[in-house]
N, C-alpha and C. Protein backbone atom coordinates (compact mmCIF):
# COMPACT_ATOMS: atom_id res chain seq x y z
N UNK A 1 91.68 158.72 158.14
CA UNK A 1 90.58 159.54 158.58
C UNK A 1 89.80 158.77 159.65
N UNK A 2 89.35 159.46 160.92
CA UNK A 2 88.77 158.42 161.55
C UNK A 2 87.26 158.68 161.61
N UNK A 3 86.66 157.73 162.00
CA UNK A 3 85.81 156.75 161.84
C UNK A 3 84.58 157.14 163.01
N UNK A 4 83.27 157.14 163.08
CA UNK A 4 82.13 157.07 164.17
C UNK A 4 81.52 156.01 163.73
N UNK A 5 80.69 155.75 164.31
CA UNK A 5 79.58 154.89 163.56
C UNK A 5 77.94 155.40 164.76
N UNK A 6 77.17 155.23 163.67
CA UNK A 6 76.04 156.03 164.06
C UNK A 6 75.20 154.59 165.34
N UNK A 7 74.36 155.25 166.27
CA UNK A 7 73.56 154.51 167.25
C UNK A 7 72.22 155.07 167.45
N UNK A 8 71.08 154.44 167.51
CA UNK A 8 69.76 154.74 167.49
C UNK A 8 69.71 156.15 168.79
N UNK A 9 69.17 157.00 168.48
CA UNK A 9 68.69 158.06 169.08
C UNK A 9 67.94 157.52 170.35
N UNK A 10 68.34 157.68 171.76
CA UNK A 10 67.70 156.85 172.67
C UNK A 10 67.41 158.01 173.92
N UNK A 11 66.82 158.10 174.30
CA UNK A 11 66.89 159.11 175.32
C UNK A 11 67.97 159.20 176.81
N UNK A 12 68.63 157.84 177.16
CA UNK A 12 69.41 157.40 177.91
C UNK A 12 70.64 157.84 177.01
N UNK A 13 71.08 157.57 175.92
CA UNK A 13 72.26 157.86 175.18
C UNK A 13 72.68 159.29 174.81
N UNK A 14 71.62 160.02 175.07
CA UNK A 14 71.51 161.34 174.25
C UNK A 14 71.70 162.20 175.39
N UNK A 15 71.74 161.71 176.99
CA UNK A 15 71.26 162.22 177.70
C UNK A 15 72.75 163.45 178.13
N UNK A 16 73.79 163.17 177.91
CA UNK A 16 74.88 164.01 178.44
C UNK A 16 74.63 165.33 177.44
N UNK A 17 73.71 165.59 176.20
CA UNK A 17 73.81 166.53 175.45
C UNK A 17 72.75 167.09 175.31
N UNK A 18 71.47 166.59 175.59
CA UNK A 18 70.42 166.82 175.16
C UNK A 18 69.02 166.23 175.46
N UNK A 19 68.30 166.59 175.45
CA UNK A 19 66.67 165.89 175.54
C UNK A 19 66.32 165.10 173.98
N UNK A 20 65.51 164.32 174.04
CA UNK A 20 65.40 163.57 173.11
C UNK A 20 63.54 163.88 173.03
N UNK A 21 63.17 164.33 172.21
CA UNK A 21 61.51 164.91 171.96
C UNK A 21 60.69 163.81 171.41
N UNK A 22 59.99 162.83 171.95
CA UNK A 22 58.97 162.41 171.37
C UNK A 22 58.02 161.58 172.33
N UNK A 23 56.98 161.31 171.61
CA UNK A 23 55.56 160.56 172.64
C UNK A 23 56.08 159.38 172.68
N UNK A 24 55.89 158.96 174.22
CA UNK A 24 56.34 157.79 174.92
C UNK A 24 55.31 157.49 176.47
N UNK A 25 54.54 156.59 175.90
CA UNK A 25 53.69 156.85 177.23
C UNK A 25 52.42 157.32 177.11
N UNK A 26 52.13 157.14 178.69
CA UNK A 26 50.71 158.02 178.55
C UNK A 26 50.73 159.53 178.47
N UNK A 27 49.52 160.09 177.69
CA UNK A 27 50.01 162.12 177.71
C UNK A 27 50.24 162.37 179.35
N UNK A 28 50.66 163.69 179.72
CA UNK A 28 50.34 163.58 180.85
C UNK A 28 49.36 164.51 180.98
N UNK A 29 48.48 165.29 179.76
CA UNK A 29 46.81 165.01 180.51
C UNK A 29 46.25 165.00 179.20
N UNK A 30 44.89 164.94 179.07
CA UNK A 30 44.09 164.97 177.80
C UNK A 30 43.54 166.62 177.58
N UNK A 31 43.99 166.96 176.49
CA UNK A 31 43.13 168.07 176.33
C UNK A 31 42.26 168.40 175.05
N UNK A 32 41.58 169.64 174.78
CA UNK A 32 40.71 169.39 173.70
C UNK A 32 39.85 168.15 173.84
N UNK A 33 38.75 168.72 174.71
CA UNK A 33 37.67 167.71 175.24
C UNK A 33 37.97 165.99 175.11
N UNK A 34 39.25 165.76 175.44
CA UNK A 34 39.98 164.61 175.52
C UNK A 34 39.71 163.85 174.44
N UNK A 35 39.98 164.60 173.30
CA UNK A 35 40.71 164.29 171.77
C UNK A 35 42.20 164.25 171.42
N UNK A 36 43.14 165.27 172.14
CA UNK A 36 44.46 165.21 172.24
C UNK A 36 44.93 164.85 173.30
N UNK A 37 45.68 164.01 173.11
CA UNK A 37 46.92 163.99 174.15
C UNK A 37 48.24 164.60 174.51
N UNK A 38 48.23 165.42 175.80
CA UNK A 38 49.14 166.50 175.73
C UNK A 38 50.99 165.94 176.49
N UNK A 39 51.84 166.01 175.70
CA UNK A 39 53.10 165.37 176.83
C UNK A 39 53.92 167.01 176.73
N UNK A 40 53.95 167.05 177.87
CA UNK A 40 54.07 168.23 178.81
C UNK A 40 55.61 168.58 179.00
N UNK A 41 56.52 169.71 178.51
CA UNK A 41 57.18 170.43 178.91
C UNK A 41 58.09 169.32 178.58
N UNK A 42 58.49 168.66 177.45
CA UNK A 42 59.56 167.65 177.31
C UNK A 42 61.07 168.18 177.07
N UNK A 43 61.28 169.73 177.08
CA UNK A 43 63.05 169.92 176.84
C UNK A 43 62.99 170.82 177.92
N UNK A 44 64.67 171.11 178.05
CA UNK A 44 64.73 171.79 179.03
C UNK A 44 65.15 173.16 178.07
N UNK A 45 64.72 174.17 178.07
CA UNK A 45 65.03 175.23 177.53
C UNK A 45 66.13 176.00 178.49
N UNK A 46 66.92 176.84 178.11
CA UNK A 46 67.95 177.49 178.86
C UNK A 46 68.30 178.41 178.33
N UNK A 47 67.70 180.24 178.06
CA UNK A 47 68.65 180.86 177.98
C UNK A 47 69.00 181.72 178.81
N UNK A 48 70.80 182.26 178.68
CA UNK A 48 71.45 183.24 179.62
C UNK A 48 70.66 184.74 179.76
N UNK A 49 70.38 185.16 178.51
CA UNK A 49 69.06 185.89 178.45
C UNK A 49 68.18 186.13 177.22
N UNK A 50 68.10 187.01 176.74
CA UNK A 50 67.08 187.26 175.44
C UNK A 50 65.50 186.43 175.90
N UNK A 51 65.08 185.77 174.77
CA UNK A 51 63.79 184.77 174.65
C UNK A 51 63.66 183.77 173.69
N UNK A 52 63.36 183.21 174.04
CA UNK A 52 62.86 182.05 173.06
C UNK A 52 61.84 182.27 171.89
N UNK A 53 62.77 181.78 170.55
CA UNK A 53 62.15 182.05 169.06
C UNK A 53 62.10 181.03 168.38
N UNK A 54 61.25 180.91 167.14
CA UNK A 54 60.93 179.85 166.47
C UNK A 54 61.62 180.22 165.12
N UNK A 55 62.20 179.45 164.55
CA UNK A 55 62.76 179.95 162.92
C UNK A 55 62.27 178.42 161.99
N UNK A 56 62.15 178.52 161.46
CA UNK A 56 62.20 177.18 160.01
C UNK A 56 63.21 177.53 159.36
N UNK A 57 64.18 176.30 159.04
CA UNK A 57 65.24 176.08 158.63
C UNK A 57 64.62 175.06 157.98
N UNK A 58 65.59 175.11 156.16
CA UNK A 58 65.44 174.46 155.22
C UNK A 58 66.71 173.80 154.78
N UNK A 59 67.26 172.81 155.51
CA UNK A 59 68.84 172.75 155.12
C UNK A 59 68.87 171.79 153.54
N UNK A 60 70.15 171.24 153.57
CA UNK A 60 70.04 170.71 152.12
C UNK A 60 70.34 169.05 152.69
N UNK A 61 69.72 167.68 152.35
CA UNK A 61 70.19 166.74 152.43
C UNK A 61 71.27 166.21 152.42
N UNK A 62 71.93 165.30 153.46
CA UNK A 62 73.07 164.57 152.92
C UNK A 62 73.10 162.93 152.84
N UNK A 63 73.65 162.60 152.81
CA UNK A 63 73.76 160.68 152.82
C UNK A 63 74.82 160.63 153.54
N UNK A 64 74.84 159.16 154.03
CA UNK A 64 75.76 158.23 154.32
C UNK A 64 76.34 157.38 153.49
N UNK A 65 77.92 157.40 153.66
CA UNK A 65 78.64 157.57 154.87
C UNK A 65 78.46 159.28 154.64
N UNK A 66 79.15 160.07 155.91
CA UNK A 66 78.96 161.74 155.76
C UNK A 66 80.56 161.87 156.48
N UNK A 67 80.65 163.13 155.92
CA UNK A 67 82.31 163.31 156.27
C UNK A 67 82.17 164.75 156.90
N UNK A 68 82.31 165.06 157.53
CA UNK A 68 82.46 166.19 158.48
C UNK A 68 83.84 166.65 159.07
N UNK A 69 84.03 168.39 159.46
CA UNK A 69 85.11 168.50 160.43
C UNK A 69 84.55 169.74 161.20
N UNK A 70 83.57 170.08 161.29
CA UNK A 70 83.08 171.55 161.78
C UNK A 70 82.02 171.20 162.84
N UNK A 71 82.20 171.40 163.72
CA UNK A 71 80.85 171.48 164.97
C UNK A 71 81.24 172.72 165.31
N UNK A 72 80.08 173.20 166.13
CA UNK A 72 79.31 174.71 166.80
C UNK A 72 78.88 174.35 167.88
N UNK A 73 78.73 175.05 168.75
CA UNK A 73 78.03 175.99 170.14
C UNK A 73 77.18 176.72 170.22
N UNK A 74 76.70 176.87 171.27
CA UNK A 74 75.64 177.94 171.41
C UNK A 74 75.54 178.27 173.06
N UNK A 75 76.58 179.23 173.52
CA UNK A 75 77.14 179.51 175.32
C UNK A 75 76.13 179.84 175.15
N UNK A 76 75.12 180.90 174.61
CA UNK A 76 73.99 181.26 175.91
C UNK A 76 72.60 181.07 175.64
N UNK A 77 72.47 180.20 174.35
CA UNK A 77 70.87 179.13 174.96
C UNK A 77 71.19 177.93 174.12
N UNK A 78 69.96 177.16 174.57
CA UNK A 78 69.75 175.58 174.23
C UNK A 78 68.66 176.05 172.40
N UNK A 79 69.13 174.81 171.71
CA UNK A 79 68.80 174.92 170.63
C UNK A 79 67.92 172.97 170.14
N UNK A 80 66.36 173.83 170.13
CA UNK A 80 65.78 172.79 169.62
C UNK A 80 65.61 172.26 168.21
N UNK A 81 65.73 171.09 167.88
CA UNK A 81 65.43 170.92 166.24
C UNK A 81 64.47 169.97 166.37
N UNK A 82 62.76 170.19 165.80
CA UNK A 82 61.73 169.62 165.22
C UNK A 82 61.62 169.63 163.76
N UNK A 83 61.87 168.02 163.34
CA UNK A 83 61.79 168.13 161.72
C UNK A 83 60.43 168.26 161.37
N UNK A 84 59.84 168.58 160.57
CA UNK A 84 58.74 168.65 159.25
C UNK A 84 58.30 167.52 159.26
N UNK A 85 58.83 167.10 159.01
CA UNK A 85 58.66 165.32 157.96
C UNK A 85 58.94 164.30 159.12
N UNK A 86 58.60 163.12 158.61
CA UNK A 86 58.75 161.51 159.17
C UNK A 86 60.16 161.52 158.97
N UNK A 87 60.82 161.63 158.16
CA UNK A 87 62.01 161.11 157.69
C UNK A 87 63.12 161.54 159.07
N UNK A 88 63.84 160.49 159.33
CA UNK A 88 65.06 160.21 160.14
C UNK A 88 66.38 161.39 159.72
N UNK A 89 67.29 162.23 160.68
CA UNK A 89 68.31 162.84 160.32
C UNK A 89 69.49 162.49 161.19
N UNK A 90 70.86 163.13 160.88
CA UNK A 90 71.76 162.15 161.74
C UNK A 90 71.77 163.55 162.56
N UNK A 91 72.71 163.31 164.04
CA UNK A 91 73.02 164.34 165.18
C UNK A 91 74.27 163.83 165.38
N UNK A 92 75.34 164.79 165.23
CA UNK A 92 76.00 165.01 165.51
C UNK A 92 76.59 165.64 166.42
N UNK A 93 77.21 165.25 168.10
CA UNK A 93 77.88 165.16 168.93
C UNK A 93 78.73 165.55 169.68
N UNK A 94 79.75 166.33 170.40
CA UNK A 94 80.71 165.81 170.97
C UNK A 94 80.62 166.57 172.48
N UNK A 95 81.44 165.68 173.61
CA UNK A 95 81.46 166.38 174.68
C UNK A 95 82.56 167.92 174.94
N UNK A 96 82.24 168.67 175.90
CA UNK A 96 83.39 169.25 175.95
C UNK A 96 84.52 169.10 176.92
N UNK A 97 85.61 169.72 176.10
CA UNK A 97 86.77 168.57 177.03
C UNK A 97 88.05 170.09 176.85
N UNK A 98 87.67 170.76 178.25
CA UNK A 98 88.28 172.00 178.74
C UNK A 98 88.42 173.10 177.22
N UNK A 99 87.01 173.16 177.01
CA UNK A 99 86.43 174.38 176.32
C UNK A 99 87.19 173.61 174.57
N UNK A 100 86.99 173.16 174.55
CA UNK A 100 87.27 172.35 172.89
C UNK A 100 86.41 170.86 172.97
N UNK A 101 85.91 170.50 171.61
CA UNK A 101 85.25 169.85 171.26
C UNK A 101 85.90 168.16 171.13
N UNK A 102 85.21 167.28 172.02
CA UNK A 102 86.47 165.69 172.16
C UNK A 102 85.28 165.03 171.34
N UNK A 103 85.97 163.93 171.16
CA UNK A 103 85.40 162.94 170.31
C UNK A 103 84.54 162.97 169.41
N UNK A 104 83.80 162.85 168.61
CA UNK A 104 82.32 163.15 168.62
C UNK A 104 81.54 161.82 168.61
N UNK A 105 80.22 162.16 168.86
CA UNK A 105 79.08 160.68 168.57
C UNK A 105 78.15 160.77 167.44
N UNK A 106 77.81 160.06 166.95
CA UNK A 106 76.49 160.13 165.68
C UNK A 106 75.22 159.29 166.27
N UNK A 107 74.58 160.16 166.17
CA UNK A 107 72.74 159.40 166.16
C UNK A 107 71.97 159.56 164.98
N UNK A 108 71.15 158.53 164.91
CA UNK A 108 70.36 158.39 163.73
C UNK A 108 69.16 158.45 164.76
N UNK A 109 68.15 159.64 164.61
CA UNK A 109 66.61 159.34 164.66
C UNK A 109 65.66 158.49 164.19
N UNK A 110 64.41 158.12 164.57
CA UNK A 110 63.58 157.38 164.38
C UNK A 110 62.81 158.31 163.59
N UNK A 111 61.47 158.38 163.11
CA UNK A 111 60.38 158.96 162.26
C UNK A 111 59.17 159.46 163.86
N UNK A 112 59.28 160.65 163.97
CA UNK A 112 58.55 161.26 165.14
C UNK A 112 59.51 161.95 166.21
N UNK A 113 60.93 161.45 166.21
CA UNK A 113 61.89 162.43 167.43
C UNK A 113 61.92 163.77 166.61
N UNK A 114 62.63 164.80 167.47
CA UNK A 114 63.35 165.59 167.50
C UNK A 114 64.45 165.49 168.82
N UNK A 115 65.19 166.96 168.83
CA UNK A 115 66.11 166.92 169.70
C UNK A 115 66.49 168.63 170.47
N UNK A 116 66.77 168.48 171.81
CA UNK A 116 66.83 169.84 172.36
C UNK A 116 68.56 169.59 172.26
N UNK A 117 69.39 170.57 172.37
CA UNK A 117 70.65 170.72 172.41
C UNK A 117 70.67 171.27 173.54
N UNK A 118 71.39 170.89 174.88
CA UNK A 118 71.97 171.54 176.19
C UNK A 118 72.49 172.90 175.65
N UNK A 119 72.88 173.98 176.23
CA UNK A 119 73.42 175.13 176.30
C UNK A 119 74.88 174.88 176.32
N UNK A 120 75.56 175.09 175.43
CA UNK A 120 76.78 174.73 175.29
C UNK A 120 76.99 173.31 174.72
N UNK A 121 76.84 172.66 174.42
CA UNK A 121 76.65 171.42 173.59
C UNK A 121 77.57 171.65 172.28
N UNK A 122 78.34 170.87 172.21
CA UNK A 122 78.82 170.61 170.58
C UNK A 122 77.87 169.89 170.37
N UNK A 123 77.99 170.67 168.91
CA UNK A 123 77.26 169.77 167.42
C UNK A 123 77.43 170.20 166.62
N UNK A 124 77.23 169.24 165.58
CA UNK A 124 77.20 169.29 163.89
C UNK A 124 76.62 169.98 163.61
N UNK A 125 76.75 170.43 162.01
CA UNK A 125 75.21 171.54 161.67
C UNK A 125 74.09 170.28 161.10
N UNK A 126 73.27 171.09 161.06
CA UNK A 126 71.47 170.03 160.72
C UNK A 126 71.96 169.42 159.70
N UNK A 127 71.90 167.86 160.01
CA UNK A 127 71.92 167.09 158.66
C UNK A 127 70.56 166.30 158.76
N UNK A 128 69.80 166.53 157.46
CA UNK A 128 68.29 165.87 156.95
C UNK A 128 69.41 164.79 156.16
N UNK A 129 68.95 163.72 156.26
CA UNK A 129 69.32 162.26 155.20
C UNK A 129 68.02 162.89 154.12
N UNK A 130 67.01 163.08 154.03
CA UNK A 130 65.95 163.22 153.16
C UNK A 130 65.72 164.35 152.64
N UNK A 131 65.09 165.06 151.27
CA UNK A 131 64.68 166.19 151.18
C UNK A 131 63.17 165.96 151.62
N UNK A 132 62.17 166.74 151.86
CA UNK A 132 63.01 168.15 151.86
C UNK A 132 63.48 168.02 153.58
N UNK A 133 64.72 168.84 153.85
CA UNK A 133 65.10 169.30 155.23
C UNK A 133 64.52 170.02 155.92
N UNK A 134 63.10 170.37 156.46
CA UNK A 134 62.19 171.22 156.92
C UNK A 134 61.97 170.66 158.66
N UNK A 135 62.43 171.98 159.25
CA UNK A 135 62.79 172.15 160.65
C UNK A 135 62.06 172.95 160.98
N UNK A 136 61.48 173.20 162.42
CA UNK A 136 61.14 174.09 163.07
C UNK A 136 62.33 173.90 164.39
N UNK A 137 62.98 175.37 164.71
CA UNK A 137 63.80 175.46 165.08
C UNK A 137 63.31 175.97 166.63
N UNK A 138 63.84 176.25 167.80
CA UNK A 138 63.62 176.55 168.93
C UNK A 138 64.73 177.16 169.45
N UNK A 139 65.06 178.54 169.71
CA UNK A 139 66.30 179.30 170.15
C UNK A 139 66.50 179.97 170.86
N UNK A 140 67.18 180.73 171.11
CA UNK A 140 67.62 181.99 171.67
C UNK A 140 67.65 182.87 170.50
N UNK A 141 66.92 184.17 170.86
CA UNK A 141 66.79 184.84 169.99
C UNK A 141 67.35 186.47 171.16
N UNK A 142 68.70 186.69 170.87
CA UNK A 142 68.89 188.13 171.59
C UNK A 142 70.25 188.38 171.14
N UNK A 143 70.86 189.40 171.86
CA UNK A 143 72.31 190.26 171.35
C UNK A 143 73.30 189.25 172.12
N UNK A 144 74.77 189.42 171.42
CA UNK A 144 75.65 188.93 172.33
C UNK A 144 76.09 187.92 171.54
N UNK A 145 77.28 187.17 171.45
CA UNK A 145 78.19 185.68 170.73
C UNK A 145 77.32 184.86 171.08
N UNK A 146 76.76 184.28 170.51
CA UNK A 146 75.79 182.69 171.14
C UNK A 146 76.41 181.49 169.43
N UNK A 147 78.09 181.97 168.66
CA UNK A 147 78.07 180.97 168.04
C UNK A 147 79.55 180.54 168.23
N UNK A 148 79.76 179.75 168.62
CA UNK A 148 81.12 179.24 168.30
C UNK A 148 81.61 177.85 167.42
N UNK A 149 82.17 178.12 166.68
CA UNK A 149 82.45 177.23 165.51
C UNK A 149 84.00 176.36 165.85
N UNK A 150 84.03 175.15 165.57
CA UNK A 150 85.68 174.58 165.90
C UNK A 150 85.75 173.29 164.69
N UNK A 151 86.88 173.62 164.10
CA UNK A 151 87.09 172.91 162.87
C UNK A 151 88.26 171.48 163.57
N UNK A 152 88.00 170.29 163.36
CA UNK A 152 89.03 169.62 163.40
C UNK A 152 90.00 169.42 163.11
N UNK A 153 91.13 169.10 163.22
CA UNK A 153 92.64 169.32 162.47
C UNK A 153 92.38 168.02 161.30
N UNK A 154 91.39 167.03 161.67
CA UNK A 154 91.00 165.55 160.91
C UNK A 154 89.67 165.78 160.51
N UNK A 155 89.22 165.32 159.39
CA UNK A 155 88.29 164.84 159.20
C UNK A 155 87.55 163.74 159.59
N UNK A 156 86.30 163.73 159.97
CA UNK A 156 85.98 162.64 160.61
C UNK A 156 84.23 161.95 159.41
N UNK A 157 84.73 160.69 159.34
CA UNK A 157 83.61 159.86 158.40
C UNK A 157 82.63 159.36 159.60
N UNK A 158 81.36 159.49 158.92
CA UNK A 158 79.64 158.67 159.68
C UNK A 158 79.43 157.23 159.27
N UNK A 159 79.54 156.66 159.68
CA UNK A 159 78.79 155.06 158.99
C UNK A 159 77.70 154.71 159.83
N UNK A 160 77.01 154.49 159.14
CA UNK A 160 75.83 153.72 159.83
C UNK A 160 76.13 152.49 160.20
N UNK A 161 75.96 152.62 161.62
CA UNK A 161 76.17 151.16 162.99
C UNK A 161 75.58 150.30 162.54
């Protein structure tokens, strides 16, 4: 069975799939009589059409090592995941390699990321390491296929790097 091993969630590493969501820096302005600090427009949203919706998703925890063979798509928008909680989840990966899913990568988050998914992006489904799994989700919300599912012929194991 082969093998990934997981790498810190970095915004340079993440970058062929996705935006990487969290405060870094100065806001780029103060608002609320400069009590908050606002960081401005950090994913790139993309859909082909419909609009952008919010859902909470409650998935179920898993651990490491994690064994997987199923990643998904989403052709016609980008899909954000904001966890609930502090707690770290893994992301699961892969590029596409002439409309099928190659390799995959594993990231482990820090306590404060989330993550935008490019439009068309393989990935895993939501894995929380912690209960509870509490997401606020960011989507495409309209008519039309926006899921495609691809099972590996292998199973593939997570270890933490």
């Amino acid at each position: 069975m082969p093998e990934i091993f997981t790498s810190p969630l970095t915004a340079e590493a993440f970058a062929p799939f996705g935006d990487v969501l969290e405060i870094g820096g100065e806001p780029d302005k103060w608002i609320n009589a400069g009590a908050c600090g606002r960081y401005h427009d950090r994913a790139r949203l993309d859909f082909v059409d419909g609009q952008a919706g919010i859902s909470l998703f409650n998935a179920q925890p898993r651990s490491l090592p994690y064994e997987f063979d199923l990643v998904e798509r989403h052709p016609l928008g980008s899909q954000a995941f904001l966890p609930m909680t502090e707690h770290p989840f893994l992301v699961v990966v892969a590029p596409d390699e002439g409309g099928s899913p190659g390799a995959p990568r594993a990231f482990l988050t820090a306590p404060g990321q989330g993550i935008n998914l490019y439009r068309g992006t393989w990935h895993g489904v939501l894995t929380p390491l912690h209960a509870p799994g509490l997401f606020a989700v960011v989507d495409r919300i309209g008519s039309g296929a926006n899921l495609e599912e691809v099972t590996y012929s292998e199973r593939w194991w997570v270890r933490e790097g």
